[in-house]
C-alpha atoms as a PDB file:
ATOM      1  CA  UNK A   1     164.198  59.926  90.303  1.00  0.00           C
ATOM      2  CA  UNK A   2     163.139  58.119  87.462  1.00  0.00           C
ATOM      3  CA  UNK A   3     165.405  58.353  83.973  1.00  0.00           C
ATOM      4  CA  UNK A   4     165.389  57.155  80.791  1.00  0.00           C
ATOM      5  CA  UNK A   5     168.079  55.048  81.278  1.00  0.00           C
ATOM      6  CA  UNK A   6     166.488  53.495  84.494  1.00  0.00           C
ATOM      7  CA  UNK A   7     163.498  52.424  82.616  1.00  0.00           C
ATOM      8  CA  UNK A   8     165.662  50.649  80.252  1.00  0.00           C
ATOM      9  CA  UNK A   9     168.331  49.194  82.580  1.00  0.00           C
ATOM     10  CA  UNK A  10     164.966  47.592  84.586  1.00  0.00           C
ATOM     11  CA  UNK A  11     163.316  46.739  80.849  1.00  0.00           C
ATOM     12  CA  UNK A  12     166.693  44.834  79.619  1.00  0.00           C
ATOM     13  CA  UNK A  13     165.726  42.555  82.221  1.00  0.00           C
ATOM     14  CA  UNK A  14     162.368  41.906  80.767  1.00  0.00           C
ATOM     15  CA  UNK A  15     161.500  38.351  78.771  1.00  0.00           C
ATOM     16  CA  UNK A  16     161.305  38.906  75.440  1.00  0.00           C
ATOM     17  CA  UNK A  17     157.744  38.574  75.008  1.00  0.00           C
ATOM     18  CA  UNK A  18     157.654  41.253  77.969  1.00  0.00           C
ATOM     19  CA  UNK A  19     159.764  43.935  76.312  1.00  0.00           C
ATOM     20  CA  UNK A  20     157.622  43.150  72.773  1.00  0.00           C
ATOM     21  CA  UNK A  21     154.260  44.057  74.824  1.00  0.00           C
ATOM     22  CA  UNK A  22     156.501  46.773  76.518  1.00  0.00           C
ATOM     23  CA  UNK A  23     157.178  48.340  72.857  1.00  0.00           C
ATOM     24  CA  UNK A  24     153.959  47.968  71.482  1.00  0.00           C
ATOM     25  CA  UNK A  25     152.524  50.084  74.686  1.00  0.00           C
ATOM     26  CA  UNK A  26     154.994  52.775  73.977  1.00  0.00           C
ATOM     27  CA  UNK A  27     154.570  52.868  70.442  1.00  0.00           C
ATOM     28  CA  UNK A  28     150.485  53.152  71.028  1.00  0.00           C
ATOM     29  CA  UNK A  29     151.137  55.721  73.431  1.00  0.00           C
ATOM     30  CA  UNK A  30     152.992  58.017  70.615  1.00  0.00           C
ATOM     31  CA  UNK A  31     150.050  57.724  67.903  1.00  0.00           C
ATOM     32  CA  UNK A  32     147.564  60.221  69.314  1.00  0.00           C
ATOM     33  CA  UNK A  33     145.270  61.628  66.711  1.00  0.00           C
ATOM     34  CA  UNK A  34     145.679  65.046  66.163  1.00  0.00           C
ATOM     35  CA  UNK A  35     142.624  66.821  64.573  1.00  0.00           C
ATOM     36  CA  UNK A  36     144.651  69.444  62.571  1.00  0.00           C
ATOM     37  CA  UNK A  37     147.083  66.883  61.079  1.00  0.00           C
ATOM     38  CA  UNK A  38     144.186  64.748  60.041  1.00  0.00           C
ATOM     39  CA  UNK A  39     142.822  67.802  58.209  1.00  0.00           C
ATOM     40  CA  UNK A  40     145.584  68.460  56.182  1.00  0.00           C
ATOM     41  CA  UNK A  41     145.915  64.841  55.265  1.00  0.00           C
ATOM     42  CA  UNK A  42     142.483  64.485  54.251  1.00  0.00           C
ATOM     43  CA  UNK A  43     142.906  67.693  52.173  1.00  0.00           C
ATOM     44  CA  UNK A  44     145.523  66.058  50.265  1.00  0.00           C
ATOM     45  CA  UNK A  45     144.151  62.498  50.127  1.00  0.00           C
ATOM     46  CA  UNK A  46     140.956  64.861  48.234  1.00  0.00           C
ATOM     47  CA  UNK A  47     143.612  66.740  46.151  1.00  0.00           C
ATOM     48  CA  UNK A  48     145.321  63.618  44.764  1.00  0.00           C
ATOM     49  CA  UNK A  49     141.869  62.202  43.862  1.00  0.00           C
ATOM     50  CA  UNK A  50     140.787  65.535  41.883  1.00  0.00           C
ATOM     51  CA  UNK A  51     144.215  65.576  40.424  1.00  0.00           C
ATOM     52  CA  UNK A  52     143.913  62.036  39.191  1.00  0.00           C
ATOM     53  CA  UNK A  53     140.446  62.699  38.057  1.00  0.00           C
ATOM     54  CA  UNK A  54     141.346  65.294  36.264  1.00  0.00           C
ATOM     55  CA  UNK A  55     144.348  63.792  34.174  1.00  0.00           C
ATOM     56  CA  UNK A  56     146.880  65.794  36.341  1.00  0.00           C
ATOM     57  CA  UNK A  57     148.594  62.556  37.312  1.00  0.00           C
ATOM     58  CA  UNK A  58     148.775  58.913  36.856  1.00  0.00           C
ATOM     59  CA  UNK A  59     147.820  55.636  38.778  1.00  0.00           C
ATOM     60  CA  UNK A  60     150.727  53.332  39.212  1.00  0.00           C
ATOM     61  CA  UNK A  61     150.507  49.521  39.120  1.00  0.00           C
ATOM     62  CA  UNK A  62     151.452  47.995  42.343  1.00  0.00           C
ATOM     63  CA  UNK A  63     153.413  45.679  40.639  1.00  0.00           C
ATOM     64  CA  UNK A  64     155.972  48.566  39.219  1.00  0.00           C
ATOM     65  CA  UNK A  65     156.063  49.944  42.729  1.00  0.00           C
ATOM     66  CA  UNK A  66     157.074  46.860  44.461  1.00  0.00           C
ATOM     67  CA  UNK A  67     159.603  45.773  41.732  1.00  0.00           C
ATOM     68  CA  UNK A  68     161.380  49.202  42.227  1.00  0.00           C
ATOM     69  CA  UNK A  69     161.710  48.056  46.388  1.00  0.00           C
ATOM     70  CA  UNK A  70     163.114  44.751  45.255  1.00  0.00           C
END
């Protein structure tokens, strides 16, 4: 029987560059588009736009933003 910890006992044995490729195929694997999701983000995307258009809210410079992560 195959088990999570199987895979990665067999995987820890992998080269590095093997277990990067190994990660990236996983991670792929998890990003599946999912129509309803998209929707609702496209929906707000269009909201924030009208809201900015409208004077509701404010741009802010990508400078400030990145400072604030420093």
């Amino acid at each position: 029987m195959i088990t999570t910890e199987n895979v990665l006992k067999e995987a820890l044995t992998l080269r590095p560059f093997e277990k990067a490729q190994l990660i990236d195929r996983l991670l792929a694997s998890l990003d599946k588009s999912d129509q309803e999701i998209d929707e609702l983000w496209a929906k707000e995307a269009e909201d924030r736009i009208d809201a900015y258009d409208q004077g509701k809210i404010k741009a802010i410079p990508l400078e400030k933003v990145v400072q604030k992560y420093k």
